[in-house]
Protein backbone atom coordinates (compact mmCIF):
# COMPACT_ATOMS: atom_id res chain seq x y z
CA UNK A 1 117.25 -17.42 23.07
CA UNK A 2 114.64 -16.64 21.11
CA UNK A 3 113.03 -18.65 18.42
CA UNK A 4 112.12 -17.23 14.90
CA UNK A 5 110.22 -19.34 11.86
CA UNK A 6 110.97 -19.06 8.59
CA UNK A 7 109.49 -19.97 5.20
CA UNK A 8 110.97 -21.91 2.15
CA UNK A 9 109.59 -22.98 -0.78
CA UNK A 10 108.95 -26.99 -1.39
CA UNK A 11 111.38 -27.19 -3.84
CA UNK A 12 113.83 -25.91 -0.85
CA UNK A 13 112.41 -28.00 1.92
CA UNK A 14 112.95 -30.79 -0.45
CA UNK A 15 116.44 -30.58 -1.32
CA UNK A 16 116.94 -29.64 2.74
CA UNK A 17 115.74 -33.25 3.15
CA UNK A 18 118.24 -34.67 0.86
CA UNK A 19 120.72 -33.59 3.61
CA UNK A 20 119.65 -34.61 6.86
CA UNK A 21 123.41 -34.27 8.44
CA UNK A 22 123.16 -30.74 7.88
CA UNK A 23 121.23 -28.43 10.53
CA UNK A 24 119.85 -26.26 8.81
CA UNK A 25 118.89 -24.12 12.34
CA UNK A 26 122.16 -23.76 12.92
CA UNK A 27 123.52 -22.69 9.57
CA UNK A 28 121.20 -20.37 9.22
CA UNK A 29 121.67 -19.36 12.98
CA UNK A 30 125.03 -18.85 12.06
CA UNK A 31 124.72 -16.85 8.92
CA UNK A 32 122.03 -14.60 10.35
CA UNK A 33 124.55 -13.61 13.10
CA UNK A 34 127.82 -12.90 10.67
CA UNK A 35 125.29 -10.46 8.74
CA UNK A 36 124.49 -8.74 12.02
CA UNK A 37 127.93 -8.47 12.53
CA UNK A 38 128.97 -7.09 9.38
CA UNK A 39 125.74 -4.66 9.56
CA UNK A 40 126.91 -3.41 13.26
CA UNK A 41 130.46 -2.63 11.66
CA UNK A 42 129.16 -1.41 8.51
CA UNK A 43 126.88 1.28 10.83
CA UNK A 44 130.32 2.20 12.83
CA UNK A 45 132.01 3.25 9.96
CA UNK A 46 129.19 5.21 8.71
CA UNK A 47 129.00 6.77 11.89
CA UNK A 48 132.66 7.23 11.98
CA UNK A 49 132.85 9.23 8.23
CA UNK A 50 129.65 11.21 9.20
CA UNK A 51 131.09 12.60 11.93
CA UNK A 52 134.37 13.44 9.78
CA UNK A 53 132.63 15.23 7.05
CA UNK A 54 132.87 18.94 8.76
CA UNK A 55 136.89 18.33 8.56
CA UNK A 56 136.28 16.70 4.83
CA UNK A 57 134.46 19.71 3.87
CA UNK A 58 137.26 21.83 5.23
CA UNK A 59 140.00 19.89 3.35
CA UNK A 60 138.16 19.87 0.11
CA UNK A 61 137.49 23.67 0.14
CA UNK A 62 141.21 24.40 1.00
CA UNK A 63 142.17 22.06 -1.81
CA UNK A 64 140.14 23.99 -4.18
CA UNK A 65 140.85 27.56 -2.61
CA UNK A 66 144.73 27.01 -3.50
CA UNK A 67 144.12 25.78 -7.06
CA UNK A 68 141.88 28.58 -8.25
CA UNK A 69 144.99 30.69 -7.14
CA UNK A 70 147.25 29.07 -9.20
């Protein structure tokens, strides 16, 4: 595992110290892999709609083709 270091202000640090039965390495651990997670899926879906968008552009056009006939 690799070890990282972060910065918080005093005012932080001191209200961290209020709570000594929290651990704060692994809460913040924790939430820094969630947001990976959600970032990883986010990027899928991206992915996913980019590689629709020929087929989307397709749809859209035929949509409009048939209502300027009408």
């Amino acid at each position: 595992m690799v070890s990282i270091t972060l910065s918080v202000s005093d005012e932080v640090r001191g209200i961290m110290r209020k709570f000594p039965e929290v651990n704060w390495s692994a809460l913040v651990r924790k939430s820094i892999e969630e947001k990976a997670k959600i970032l990883i899926v986010k990027q899928e879906m991206l992915k996913k709609l980019d590689s629709e968008k020929e087929f989307n552009d397709w749809a859209v056009n035929l949509i409009r083709k048939g209502r300027k006939k009408h």
